[in-house]
C-alpha atoms as a PDB file:
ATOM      1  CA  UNK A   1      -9.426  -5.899 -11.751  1.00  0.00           C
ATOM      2  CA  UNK A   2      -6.804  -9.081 -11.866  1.00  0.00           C
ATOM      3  CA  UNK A   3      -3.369  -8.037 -12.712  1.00  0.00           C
ATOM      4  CA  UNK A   4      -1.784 -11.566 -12.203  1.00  0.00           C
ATOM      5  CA  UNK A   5       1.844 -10.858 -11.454  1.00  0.00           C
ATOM      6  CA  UNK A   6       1.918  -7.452 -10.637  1.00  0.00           C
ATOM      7  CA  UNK A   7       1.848  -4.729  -8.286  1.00  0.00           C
ATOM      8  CA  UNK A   8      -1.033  -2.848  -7.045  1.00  0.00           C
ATOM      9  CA  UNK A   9      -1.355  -0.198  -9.876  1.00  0.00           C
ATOM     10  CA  UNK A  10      -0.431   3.075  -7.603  1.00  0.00           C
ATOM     11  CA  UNK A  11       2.985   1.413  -6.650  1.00  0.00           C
ATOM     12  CA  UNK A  12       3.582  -0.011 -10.527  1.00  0.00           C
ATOM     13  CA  UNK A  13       2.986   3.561 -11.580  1.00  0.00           C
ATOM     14  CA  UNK A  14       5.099   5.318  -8.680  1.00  0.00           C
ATOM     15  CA  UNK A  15       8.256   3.263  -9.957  1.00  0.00           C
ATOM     16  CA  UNK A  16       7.474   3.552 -13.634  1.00  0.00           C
ATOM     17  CA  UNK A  17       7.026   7.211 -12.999  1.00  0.00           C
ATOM     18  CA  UNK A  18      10.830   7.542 -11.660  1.00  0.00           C
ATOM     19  CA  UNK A  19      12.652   5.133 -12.989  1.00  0.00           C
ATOM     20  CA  UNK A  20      11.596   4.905 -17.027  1.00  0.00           C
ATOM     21  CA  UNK A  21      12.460   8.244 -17.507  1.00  0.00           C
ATOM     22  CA  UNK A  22      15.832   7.775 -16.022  1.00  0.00           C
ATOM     23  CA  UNK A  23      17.073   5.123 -17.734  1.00  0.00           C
ATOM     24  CA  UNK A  24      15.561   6.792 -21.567  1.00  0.00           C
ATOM     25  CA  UNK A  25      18.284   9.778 -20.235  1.00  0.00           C
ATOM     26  CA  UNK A  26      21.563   7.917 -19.841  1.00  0.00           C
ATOM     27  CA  UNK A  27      20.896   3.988 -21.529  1.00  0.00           C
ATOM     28  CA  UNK A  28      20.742   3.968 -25.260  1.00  0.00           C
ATOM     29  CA  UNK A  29      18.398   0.656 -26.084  1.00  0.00           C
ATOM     30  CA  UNK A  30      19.230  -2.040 -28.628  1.00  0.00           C
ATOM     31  CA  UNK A  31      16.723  -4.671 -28.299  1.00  0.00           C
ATOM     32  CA  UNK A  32      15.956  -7.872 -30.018  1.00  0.00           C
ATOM     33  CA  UNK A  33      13.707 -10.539 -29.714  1.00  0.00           C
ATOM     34  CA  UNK A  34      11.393  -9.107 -27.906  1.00  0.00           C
ATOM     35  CA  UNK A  35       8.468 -11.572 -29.664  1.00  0.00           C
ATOM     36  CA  UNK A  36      10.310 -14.446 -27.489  1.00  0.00           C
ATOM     37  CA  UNK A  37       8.866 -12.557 -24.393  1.00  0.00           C
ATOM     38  CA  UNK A  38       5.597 -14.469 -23.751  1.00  0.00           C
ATOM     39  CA  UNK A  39       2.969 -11.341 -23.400  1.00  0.00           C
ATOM     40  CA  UNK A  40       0.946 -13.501 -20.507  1.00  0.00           C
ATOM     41  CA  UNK A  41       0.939 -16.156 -18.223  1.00  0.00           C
ATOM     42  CA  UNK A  42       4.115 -17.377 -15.703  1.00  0.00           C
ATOM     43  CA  UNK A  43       7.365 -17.717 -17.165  1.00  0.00           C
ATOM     44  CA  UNK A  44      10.694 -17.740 -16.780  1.00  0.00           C
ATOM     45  CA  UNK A  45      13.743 -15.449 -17.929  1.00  0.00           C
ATOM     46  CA  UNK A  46      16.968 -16.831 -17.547  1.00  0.00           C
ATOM     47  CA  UNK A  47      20.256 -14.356 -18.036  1.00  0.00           C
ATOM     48  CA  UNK A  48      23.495 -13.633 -18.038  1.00  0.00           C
ATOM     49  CA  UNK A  49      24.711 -11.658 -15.084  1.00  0.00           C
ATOM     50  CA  UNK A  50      27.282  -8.830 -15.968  1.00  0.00           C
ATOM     51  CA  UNK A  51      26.984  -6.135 -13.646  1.00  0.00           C
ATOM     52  CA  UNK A  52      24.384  -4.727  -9.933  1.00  0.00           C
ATOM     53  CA  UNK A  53      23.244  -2.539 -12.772  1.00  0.00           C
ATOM     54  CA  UNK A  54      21.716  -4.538 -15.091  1.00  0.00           C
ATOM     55  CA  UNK A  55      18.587  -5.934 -13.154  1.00  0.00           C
ATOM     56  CA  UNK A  56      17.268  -2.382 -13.445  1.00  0.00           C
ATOM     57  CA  UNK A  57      18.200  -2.164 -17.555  1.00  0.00           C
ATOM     58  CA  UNK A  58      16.644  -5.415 -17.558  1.00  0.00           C
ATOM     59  CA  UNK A  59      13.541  -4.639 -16.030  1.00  0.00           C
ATOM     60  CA  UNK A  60      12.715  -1.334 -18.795  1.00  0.00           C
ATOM     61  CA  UNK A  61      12.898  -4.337 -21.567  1.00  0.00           C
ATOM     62  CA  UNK A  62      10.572  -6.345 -19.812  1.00  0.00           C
ATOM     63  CA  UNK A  63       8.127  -3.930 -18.982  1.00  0.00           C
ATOM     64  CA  UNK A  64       8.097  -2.522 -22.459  1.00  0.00           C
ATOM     65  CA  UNK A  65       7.212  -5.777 -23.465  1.00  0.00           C
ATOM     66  CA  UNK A  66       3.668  -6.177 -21.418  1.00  0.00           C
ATOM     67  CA  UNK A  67       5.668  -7.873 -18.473  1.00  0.00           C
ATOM     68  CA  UNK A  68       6.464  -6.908 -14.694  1.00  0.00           C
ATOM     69  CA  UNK A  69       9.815  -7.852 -13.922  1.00  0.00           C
ATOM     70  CA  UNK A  70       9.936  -9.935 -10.430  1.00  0.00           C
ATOM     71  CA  UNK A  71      13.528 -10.263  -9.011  1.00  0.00           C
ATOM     72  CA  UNK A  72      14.983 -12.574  -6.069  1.00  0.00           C
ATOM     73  CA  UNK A  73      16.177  -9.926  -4.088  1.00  0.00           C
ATOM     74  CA  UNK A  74      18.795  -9.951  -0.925  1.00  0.00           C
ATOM     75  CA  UNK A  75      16.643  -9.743   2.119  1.00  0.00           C
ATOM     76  CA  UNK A  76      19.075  -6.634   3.359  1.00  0.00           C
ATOM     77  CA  UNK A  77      17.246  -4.751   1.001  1.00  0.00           C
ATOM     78  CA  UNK A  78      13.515  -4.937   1.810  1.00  0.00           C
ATOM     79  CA  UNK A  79      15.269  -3.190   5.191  1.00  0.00           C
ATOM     80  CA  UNK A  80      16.364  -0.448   4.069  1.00  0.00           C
ATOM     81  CA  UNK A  81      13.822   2.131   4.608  1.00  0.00           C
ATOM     82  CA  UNK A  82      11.505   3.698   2.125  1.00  0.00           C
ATOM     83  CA  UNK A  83      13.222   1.578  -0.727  1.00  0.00           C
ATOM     84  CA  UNK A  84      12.303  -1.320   1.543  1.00  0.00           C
ATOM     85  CA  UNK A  85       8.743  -0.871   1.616  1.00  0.00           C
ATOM     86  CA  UNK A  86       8.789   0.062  -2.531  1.00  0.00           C
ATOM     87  CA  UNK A  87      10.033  -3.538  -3.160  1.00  0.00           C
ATOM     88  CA  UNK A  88       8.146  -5.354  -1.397  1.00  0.00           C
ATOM     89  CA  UNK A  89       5.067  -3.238  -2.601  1.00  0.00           C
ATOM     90  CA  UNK A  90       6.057  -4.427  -5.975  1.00  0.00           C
ATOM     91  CA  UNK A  91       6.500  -8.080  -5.510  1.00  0.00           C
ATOM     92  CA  UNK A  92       9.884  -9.044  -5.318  1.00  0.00           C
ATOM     93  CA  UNK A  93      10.974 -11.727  -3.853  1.00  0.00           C
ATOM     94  CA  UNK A  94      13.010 -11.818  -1.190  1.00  0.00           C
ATOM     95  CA  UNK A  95      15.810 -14.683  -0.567  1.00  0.00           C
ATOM     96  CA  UNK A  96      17.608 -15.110   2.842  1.00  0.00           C
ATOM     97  CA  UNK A  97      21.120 -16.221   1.796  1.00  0.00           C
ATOM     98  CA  UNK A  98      23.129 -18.529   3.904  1.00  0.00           C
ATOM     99  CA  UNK A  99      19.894 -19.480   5.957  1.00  0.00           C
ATOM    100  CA  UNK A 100      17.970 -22.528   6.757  1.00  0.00           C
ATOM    101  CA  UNK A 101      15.268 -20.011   5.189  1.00  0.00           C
ATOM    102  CA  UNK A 102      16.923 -20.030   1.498  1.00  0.00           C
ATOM    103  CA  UNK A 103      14.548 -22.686   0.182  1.00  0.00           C
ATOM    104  CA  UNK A 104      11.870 -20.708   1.003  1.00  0.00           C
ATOM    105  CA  UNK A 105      12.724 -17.801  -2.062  1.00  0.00           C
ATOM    106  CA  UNK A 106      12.529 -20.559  -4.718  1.00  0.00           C
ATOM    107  CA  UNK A 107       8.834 -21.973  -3.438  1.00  0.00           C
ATOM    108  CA  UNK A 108       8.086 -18.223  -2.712  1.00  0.00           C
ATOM    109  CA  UNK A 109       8.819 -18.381  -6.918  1.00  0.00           C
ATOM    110  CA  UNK A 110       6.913 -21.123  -7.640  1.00  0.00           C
ATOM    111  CA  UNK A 111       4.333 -19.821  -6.613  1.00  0.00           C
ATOM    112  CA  UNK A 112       4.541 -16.566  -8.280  1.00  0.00           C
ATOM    113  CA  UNK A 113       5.033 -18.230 -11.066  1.00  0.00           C
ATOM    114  CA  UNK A 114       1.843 -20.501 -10.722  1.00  0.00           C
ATOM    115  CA  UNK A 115       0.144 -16.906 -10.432  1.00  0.00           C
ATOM    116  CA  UNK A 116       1.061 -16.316 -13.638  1.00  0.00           C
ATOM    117  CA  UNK A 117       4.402 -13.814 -13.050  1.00  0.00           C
ATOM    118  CA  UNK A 118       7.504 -13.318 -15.539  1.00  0.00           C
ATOM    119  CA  UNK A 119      10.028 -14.019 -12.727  1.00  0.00           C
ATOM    120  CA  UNK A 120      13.580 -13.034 -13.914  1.00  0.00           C
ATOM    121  CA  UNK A 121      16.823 -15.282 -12.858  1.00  0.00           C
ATOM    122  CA  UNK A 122      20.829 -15.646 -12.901  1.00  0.00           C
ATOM    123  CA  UNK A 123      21.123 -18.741 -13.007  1.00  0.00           C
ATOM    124  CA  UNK A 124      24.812 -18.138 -11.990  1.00  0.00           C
ATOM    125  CA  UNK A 125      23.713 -16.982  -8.831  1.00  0.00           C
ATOM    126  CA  UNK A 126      26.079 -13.772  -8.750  1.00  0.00           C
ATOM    127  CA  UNK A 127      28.166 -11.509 -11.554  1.00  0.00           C
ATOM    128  CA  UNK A 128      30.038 -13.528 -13.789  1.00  0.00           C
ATOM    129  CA  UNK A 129      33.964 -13.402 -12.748  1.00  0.00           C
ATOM    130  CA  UNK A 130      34.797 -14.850 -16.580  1.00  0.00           C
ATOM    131  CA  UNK A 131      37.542 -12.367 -17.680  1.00  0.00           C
ATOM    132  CA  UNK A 132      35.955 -11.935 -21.105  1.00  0.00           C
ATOM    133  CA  UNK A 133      31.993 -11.771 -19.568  1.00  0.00           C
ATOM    134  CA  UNK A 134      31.336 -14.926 -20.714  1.00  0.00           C
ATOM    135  CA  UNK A 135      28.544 -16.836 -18.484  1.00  0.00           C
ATOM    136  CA  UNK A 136      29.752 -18.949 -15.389  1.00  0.00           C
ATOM    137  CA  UNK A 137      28.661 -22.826 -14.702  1.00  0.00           C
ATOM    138  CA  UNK A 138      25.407 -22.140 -12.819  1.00  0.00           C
ATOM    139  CA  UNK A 139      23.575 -23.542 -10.192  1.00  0.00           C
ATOM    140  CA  UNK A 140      20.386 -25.923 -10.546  1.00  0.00           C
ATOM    141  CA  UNK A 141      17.859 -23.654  -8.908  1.00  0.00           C
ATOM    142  CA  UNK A 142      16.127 -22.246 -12.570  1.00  0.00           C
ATOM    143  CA  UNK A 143      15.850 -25.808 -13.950  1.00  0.00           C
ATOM    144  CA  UNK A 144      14.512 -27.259 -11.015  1.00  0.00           C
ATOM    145  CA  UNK A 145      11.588 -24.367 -11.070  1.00  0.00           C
ATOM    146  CA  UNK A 146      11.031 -24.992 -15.129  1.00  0.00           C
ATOM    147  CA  UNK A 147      10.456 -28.850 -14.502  1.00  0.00           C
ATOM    148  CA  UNK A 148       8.177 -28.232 -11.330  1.00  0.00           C
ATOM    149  CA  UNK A 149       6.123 -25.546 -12.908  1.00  0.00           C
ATOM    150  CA  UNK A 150       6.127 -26.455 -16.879  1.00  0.00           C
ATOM    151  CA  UNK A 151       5.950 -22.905 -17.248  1.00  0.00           C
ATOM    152  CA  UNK A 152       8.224 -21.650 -20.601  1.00  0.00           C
ATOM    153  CA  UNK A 153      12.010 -20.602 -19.599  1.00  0.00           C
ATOM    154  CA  UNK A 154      13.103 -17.640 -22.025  1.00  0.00           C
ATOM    155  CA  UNK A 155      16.674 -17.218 -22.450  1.00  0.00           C
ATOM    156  CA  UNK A 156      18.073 -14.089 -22.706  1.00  0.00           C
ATOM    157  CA  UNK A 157      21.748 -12.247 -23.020  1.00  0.00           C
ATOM    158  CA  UNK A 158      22.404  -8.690 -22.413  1.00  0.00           C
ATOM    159  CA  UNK A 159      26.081  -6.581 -23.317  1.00  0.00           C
ATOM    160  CA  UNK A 160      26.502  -3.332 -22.324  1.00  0.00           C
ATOM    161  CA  UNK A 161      25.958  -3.144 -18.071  1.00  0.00           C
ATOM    162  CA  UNK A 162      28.961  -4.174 -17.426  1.00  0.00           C
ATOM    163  CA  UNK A 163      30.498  -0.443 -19.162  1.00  0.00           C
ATOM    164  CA  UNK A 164      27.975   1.268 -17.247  1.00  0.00           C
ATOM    165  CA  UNK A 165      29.094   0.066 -13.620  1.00  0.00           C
ATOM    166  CA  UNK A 166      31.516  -2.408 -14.127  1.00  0.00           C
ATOM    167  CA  UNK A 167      32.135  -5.208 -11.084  1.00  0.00           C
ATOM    168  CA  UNK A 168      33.444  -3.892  -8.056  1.00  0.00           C
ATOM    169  CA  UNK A 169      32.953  -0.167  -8.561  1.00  0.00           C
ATOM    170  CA  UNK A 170      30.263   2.023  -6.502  1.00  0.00           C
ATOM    171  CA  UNK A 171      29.996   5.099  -9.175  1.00  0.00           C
ATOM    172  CA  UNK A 172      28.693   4.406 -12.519  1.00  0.00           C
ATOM    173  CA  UNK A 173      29.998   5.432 -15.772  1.00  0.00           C
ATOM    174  CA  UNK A 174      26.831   7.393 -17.275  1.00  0.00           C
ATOM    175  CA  UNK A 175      28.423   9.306 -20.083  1.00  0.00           C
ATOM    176  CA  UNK A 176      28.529   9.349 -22.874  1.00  0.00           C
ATOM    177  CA  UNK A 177      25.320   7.089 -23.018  1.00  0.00           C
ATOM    178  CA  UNK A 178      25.891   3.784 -23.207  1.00  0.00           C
ATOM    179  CA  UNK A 179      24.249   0.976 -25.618  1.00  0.00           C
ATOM    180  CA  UNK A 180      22.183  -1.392 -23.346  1.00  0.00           C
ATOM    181  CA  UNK A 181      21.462  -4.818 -25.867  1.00  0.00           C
ATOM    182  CA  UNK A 182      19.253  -7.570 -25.104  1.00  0.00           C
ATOM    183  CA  UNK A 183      18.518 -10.406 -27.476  1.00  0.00           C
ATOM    184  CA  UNK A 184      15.730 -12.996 -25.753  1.00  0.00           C
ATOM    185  CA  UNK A 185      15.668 -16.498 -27.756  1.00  0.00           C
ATOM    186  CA  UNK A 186      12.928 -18.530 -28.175  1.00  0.00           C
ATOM    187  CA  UNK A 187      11.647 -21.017 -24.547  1.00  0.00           C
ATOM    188  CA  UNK A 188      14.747 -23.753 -24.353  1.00  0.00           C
ATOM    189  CA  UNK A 189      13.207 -27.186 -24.987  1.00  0.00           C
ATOM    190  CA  UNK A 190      13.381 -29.322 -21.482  1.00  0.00           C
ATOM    191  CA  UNK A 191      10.718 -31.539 -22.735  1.00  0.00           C
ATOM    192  CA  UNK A 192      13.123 -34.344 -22.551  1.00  0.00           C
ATOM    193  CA  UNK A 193      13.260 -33.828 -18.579  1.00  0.00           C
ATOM    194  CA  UNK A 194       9.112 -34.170 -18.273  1.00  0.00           C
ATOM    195  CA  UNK A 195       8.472 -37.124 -15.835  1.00  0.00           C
ATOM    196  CA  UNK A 196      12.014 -37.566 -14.508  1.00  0.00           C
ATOM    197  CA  UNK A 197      12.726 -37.054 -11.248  1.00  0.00           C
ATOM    198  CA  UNK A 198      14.297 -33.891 -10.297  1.00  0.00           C
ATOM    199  CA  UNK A 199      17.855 -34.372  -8.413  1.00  0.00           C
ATOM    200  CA  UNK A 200      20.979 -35.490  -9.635  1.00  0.00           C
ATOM    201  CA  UNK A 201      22.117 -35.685 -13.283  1.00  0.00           C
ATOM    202  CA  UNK A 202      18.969 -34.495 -14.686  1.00  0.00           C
ATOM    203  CA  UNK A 203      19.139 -31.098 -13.203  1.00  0.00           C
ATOM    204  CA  UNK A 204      22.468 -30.452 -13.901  1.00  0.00           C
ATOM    205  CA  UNK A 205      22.065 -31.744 -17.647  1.00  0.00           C
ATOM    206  CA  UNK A 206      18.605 -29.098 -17.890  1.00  0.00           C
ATOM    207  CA  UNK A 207      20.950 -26.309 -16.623  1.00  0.00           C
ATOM    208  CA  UNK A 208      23.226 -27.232 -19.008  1.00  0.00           C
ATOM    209  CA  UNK A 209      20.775 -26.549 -21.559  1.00  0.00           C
ATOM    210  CA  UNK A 210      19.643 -23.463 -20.458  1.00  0.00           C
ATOM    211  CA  UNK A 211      22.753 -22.172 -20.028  1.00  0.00           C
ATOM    212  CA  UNK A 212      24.054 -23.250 -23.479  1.00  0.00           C
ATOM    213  CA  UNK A 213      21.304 -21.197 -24.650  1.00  0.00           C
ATOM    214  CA  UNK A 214      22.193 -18.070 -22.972  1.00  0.00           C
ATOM    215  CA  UNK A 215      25.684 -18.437 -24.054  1.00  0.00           C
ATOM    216  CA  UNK A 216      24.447 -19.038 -27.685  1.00  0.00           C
ATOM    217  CA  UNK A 217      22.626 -15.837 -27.531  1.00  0.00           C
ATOM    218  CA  UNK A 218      25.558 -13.545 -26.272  1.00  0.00           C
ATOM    219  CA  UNK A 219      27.743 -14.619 -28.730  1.00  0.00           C
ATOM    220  CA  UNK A 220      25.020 -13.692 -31.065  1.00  0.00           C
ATOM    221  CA  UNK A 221      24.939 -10.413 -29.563  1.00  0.00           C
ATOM    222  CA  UNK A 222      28.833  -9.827 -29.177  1.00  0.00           C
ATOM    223  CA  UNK A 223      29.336 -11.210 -32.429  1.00  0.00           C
ATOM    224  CA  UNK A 224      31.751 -13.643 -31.387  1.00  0.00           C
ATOM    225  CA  UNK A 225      32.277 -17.522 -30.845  1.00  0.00           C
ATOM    226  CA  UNK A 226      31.007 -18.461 -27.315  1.00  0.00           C
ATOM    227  CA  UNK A 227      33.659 -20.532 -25.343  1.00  0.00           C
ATOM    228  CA  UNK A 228      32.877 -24.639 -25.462  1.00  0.00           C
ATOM    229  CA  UNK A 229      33.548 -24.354 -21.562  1.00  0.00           C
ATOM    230  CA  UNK A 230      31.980 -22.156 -19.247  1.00  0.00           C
ATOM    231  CA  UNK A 231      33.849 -20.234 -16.736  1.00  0.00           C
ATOM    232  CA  UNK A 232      33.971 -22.702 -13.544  1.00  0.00           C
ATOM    233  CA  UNK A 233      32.219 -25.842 -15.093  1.00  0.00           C
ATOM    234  CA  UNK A 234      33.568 -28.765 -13.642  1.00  0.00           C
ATOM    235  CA  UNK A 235      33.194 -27.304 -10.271  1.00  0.00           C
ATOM    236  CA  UNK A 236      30.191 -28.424  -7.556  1.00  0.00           C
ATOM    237  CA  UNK A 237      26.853 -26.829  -7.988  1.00  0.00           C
ATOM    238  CA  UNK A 238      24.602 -26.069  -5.413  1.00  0.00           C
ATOM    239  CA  UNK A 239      20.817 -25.356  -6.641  1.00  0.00           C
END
C-alpha cells in the first residue's frame, strides 16, 4: 500500500502509541484552522519557533489532521541510540549544521516534498530570542523550497510551548496543564515570485511574506497587535 510521506506503518503506530497519549495527559488543545492543513499531497508548514517543546505539540495537530509531521532534525540526534533509529524510521530529516553537508537537508526536503510529505519548518532557524515571543527575521531556506517545488506553504502560529519549557530550561513545567493553541492560515500567495530567479531580493522579499503571515496569525492568536518590525530584521540572512 503507498503511504506517500510516511513511515512504515509498525514504526507510525509505535510512536503514535507512546506519544499521543502523553501529550492528551498534560497539553490542553486549542486548535484552529485546521481546514488550512491540506489533507494530501507535499506541502509546506511554516511556524513560529517558541520553545524545544513545541515540535512535538506541533506534530499531535498535524497528525490529527491526516498529516505526518517531517522535521529537519540535528544530526546528533539520529545518534543517540534507540531514539536514533525511531527517527530515522520515521522520516525525518536530518541536517548537518555548520558542514559543507548542510545543503544537503534542504534537497533531502525537496525531495520529500516532491513525494508528496507535509514537511514542517522555522523559518527562523532556532527559538525566537524576541523578549515578547514575537517571530525573528528568518532565513531564506522555506521560500527558496516553496518556489522550487510550487508545493502550497501553510502558515501557522502556536502560543502556549513556551510556558511549558520555556528557553533555556531542561525540566518542563507540566502542571497544571497547559493550553497548547495553533491557528494555521490559509497557503501565503508567492505567485508573484513564479519564473523569477531564486537568489537575491526575491527570496528575501518571499520570506518576507511568509513571515508576515505567521506574525499576522499570532497576533490573531495572542490577541494583540503584531510588531511592524521583526526581532533582528535588518540583519544578514543566510538561507
Amino acid at each position: 500500500m503507498s503511504r506517500p510521506g510516511r513511515p512504515p506503518i509498525p514504526w507510525e503506530a509505535l510512536v503514535v502509541a507512546i506519544v499521543k497519549p502523553l501529550l492528551y495527559l498534560f497539553t490542553k488543545r486549542d486548535w484552529r484552522g485546521r481546514d488550512n492543513v491540506p489533507r494530501t499531497g507535499g506541502v509546506i508548514i511554516a511556524a513560529n519557533h517558541l520553545s524545544w517543546s513545541d515540535p512535538l505539540l506541533f506534530a499531535h495537530y498535524a497528525y490529527d489532521n491526516g498529516r505526518w509531521p517531517v522535521y529537519l532534525a540535528k544530526s546528533g540526534v539520529f545518534n543517540i541510540p534507540v531514539i536514533g533509529t525511531i527517527v530515522r524510521k520515521c522520516r525525518q530529516i536530518p541536517v548537518q549544521r555548520g558542514s559543507t553537508d548542510a545543503a544537503r537537508s534542504l534537497k533531502d526536503a525537496e525531495q520529500a516534498l516532491r513525494d508528496g510529505s507535509c514537511v514542517i519548518f522555522y523559518p527562523e532557524g532556532t527559538i525566537t530570542r524576541d523578549p515578547d515571543f514575537w517571530p525573528m527575521a528568518a532565513k531564506t531556506g522555506v521560500a527558496r523550497l516553496a518556489l522550487a517545488t510550487g508545493v502550497p506553504v501553510i502558515p501557522v502560529a502556536h502560543w502556549g510551548a513556551q510556558e511549558i519549557l520555556p528557553y533555556g530550561e531542561k525540566r518542563p513545567r507540566l502542571f497544571p496543564r497547559k493550553t497548547f493553541r495553533v491557528l494555521a492560515g490559509p497557503p501565503v500567495d508567492l505567485s508573484k515570485y513564479e519564473g523569477l530567479p531564486m537568489r537575491g531580493q526575491v527570496l528575501k522579499e518571499a520570506t518576507a511574506d511568509i513571515m508576515a503571515a505567521i506574525t499576522a496569525q499570532l497576533g490573531e492568536l495572542r490577541g494583540e497587535k503584531a510588531p511592524d518590525t521583526l526581532f533582528g530584521e535588518g540583519e544578514a540572512r543566510a538561507g
